[in-house]
PDB file of N, CA and C in Angstrom:
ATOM      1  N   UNK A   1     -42.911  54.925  57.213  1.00  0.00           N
ATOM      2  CA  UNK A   1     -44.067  54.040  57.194  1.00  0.00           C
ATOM      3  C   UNK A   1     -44.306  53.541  55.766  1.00  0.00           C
ATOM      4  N   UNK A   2     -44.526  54.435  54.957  1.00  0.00           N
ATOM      5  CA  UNK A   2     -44.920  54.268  53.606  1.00  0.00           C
ATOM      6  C   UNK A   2     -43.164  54.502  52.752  1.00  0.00           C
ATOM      7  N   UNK A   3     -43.509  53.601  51.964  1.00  0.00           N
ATOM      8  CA  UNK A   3     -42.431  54.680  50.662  1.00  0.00           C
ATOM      9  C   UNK A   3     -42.532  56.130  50.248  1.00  0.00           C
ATOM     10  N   UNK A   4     -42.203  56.536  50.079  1.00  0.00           N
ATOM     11  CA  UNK A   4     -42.023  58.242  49.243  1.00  0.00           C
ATOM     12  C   UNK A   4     -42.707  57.835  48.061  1.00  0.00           C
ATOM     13  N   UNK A   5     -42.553  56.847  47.049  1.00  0.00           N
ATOM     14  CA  UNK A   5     -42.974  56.736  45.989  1.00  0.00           C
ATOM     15  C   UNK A   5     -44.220  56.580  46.353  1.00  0.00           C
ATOM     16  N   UNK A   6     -44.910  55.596  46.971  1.00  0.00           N
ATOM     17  CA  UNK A   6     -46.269  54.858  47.284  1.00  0.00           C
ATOM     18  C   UNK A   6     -47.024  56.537  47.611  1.00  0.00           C
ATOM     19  N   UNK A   7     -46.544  56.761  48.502  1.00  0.00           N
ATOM     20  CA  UNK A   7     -47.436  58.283  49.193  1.00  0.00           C
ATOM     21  C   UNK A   7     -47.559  58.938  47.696  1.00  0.00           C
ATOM     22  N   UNK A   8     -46.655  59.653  47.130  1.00  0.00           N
ATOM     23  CA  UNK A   8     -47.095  60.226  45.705  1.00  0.00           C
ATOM     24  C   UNK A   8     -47.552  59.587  44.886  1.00  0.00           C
ATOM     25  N   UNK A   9     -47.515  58.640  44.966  1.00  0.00           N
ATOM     26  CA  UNK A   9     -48.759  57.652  43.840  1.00  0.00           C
ATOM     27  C   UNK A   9     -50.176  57.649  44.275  1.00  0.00           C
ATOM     28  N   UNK A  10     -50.431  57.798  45.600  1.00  0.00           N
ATOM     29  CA  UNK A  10     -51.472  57.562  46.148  1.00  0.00           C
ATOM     30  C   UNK A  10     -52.022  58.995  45.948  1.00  0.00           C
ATOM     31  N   UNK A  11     -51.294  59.632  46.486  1.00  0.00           N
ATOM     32  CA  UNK A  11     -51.800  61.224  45.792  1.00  0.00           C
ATOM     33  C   UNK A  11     -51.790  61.819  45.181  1.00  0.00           C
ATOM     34  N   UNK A  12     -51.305  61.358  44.101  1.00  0.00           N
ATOM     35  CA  UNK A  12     -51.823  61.400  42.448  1.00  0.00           C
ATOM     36  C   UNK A  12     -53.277  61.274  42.289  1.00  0.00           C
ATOM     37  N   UNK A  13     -53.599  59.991  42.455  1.00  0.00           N
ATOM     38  CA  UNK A  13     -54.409  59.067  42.201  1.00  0.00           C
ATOM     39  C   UNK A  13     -55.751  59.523  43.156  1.00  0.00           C
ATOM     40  N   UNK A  14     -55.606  60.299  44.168  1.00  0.00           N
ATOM     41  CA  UNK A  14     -56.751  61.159  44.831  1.00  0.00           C
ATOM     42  C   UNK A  14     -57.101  61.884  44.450  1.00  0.00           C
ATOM     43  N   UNK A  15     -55.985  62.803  44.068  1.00  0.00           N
ATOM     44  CA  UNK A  15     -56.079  64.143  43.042  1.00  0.00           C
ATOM     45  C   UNK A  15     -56.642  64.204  41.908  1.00  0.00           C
ATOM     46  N   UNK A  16     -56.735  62.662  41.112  1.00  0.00           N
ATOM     47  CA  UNK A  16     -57.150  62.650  39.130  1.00  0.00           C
ATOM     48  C   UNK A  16     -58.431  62.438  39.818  1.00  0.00           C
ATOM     49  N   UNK A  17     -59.014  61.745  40.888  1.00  0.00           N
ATOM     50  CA  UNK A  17     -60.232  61.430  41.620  1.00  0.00           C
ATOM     51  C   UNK A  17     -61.161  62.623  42.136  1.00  0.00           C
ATOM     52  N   UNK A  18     -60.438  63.815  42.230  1.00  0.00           N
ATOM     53  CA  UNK A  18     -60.978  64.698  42.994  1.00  0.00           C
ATOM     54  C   UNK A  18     -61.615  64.188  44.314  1.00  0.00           C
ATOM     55  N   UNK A  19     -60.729  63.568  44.958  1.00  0.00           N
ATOM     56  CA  UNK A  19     -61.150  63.438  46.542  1.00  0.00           C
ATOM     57  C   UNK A  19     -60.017  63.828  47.306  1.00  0.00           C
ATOM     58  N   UNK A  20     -60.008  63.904  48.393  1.00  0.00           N
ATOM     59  CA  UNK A  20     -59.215  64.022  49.602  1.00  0.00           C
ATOM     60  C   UNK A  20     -58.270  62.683  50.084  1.00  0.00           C
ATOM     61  N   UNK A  21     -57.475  62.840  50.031  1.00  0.00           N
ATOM     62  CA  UNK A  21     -56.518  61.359  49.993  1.00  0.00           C
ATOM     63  C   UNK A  21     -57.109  60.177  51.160  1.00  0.00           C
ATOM     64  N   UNK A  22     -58.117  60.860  51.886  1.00  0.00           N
ATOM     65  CA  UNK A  22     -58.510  59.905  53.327  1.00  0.00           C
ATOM     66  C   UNK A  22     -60.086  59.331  52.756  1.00  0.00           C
ATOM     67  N   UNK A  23     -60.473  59.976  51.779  1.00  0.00           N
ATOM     68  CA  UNK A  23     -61.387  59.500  51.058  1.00  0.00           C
ATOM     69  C   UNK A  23     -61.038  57.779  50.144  1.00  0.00           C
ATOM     70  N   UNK A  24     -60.059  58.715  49.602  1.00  0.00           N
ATOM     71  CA  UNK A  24     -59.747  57.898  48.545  1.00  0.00           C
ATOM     72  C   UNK A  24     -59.434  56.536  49.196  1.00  0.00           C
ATOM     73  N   UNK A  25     -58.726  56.722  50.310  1.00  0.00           N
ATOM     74  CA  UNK A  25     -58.246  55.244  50.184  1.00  0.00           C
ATOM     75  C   UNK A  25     -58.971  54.344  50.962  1.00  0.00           C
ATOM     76  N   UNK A  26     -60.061  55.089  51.547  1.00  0.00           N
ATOM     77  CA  UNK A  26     -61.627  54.366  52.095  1.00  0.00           C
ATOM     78  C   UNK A  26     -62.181  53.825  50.815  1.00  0.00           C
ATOM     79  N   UNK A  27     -62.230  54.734  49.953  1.00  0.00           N
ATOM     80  CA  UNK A  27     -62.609  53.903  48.727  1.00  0.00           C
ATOM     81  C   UNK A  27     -62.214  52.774  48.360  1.00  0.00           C
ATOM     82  N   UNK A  28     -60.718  52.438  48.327  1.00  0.00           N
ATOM     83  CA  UNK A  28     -59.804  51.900  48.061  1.00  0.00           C
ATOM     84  C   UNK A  28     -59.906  50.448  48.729  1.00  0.00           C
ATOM     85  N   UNK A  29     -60.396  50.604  50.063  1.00  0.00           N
ATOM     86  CA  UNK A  29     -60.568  49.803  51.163  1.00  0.00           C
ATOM     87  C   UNK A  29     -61.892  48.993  51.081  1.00  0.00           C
ATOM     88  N   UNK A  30     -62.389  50.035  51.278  1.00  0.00           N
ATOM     89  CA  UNK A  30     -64.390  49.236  50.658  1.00  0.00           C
ATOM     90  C   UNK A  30     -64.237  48.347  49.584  1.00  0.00           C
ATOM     91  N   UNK A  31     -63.366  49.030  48.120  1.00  0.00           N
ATOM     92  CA  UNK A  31     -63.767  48.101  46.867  1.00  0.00           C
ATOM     93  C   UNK A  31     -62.983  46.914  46.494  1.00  0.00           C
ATOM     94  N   UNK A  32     -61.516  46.724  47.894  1.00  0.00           N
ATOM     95  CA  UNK A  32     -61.130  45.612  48.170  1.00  0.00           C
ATOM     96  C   UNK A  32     -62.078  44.441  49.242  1.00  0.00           C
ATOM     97  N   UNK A  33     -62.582  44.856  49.776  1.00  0.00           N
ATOM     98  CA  UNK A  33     -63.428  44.285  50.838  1.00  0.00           C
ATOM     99  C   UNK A  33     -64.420  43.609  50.071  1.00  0.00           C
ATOM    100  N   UNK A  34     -65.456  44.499  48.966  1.00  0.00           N
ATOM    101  CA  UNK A  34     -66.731  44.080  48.713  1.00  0.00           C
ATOM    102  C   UNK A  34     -66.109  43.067  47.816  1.00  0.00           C
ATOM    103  N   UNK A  35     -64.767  42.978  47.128  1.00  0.00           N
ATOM    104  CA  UNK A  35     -64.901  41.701  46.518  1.00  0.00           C
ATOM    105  C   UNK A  35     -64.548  40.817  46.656  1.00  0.00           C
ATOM    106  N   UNK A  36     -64.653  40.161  48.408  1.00  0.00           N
ATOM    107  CA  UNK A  36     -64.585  38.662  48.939  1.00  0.00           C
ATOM    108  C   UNK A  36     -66.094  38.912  49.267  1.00  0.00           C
ATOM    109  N   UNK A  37     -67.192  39.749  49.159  1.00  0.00           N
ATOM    110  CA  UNK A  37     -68.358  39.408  49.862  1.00  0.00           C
ATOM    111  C   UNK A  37     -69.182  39.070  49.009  1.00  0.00           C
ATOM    112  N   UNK A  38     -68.891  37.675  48.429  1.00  0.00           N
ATOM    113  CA  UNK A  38     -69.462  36.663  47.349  1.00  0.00           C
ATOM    114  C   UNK A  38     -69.332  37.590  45.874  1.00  0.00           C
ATOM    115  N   UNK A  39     -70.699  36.954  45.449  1.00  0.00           N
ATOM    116  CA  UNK A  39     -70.706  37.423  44.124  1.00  0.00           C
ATOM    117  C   UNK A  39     -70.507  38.982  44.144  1.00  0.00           C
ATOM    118  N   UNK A  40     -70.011  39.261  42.051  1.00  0.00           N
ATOM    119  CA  UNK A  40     -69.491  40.864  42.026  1.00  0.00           C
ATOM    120  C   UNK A  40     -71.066  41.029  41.619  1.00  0.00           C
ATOM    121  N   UNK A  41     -71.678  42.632  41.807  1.00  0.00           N
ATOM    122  CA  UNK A  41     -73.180  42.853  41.663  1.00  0.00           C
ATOM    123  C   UNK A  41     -73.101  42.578  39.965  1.00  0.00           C
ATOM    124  N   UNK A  42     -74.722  42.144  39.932  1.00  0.00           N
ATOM    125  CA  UNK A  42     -75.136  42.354  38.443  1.00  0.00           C
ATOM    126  C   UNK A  42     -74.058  40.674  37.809  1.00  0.00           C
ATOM    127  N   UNK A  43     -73.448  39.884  38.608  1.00  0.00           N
ATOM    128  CA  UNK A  43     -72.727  38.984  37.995  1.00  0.00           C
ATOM    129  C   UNK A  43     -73.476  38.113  37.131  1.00  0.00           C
ATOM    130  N   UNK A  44     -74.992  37.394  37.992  1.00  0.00           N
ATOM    131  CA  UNK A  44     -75.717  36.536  37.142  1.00  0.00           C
ATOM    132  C   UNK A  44     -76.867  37.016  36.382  1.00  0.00           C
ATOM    133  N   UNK A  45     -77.061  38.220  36.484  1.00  0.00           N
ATOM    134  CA  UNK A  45     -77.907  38.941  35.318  1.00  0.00           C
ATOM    135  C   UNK A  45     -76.625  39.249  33.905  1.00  0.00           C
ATOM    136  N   UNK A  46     -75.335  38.941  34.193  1.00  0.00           N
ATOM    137  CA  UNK A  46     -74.596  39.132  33.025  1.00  0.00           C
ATOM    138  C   UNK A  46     -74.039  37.946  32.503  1.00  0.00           C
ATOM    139  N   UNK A  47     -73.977  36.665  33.502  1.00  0.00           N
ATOM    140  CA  UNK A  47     -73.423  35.600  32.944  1.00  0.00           C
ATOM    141  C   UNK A  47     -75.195  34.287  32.654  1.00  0.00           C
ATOM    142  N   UNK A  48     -75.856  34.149  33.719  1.00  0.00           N
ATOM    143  CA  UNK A  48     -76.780  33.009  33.625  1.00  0.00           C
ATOM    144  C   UNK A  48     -77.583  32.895  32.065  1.00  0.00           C
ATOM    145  N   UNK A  49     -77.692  32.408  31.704  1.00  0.00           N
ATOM    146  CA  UNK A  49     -78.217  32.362  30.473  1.00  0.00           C
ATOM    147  C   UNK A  49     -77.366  32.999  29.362  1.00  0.00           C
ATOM    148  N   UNK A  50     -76.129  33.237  29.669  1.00  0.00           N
ATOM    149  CA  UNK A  50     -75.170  34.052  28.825  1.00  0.00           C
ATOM    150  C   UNK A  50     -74.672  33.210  26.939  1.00  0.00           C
ATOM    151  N   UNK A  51     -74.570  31.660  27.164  1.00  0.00           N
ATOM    152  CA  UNK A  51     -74.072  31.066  26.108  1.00  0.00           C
ATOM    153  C   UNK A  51     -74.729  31.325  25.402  1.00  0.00           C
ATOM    154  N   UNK A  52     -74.226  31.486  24.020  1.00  0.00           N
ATOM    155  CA  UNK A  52     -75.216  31.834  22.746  1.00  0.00           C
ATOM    156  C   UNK A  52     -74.559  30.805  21.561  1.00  0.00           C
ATOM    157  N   UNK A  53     -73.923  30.015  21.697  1.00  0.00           N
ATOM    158  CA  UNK A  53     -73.534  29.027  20.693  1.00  0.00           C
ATOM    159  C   UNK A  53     -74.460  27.944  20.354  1.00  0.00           C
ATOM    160  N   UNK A  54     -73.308  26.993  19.880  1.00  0.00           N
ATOM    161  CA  UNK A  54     -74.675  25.609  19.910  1.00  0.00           C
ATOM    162  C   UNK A  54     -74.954  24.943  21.458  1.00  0.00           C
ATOM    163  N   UNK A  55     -75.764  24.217  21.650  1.00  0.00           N
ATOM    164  CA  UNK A  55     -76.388  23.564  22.640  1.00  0.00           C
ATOM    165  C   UNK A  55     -74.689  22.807  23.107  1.00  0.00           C
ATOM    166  N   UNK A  56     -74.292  22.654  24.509  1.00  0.00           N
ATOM    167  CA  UNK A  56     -73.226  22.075  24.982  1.00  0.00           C
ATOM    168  C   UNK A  56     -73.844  20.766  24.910  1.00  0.00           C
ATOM    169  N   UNK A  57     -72.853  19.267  24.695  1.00  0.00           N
ATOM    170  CA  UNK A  57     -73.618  18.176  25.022  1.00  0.00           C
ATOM    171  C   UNK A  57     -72.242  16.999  25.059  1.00  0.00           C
ATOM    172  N   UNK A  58     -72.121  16.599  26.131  1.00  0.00           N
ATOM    173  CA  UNK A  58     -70.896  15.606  27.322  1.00  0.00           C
ATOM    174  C   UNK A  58     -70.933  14.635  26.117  1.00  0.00           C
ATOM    175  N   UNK A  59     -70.011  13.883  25.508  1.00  0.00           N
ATOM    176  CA  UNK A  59     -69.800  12.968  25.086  1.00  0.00           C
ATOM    177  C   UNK A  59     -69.578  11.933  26.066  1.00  0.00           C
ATOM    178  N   UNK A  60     -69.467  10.384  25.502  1.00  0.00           N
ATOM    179  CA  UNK A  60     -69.210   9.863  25.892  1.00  0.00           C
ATOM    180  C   UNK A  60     -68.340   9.581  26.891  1.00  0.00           C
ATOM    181  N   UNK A  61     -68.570   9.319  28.342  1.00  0.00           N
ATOM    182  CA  UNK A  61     -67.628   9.016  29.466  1.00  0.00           C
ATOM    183  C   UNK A  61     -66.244   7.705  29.632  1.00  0.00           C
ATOM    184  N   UNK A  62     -67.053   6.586  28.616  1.00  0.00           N
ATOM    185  CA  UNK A  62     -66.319   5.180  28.641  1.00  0.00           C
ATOM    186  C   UNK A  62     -66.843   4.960  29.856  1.00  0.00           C
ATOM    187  N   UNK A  63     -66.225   3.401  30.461  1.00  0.00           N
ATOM    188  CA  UNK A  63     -66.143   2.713  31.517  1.00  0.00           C
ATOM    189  C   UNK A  63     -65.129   2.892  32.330  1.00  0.00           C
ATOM    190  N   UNK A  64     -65.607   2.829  33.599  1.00  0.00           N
ATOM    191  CA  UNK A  64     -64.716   2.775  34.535  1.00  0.00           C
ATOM    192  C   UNK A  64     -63.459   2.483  34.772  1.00  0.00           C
ATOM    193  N   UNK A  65     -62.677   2.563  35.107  1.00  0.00           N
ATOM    194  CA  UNK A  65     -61.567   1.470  35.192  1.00  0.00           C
ATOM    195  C   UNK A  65     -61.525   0.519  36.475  1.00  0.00           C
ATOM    196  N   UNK A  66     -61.109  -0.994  35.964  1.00  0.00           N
ATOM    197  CA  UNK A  66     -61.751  -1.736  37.513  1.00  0.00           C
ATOM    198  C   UNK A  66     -60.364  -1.494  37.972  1.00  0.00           C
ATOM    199  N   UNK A  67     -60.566  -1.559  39.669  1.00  0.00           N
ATOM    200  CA  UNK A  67     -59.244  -1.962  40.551  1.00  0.00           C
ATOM    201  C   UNK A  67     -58.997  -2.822  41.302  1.00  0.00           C
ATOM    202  N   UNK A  68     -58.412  -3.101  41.842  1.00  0.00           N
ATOM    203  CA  UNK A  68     -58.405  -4.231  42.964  1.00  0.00           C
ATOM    204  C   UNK A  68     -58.477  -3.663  44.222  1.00  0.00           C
ATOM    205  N   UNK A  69     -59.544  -4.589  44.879  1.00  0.00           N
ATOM    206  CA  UNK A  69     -59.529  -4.140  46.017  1.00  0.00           C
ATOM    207  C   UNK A  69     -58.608  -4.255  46.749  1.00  0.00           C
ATOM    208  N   UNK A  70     -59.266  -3.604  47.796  1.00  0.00           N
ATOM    209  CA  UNK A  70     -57.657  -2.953  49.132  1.00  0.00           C
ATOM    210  C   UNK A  70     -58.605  -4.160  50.155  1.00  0.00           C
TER     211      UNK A  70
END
């Protein structure tokens, strides 16, 4: 099912955890999951108001470019 290698990596990695390998990889499972379920916690208390430089400010755009109509 698994590799030989993968299984002893995985139970390594339970073991430096001090959990039970069926733990662990619930863990493993949850903290892949929670991060498609939008934002990561604490994201906009660490980024919104985050810039600390000078004020950002858009220069000039120019004009359009004309085309011909279709």
């Amino acid at each position: 099912m698994f590799p030989k290698r993968l299984k002893n990596e995985l139970r390594t990695r339970a073991k430096q955890a001090d959990l039970p390998l069926s733990r662990f990889l619930a863990e493993l499972v949850k903290r892949e999951v929670s991060r498609t379920d939008g934002w990561p916690e604490g994201y906009f208390s660490q980024v919104f108001g985050g810039w600390e430089g000078e004020p950002l400010q858009r220069p000039p755009q120019g004009e359009y470019e004309k085309r011909a109509e279709l």
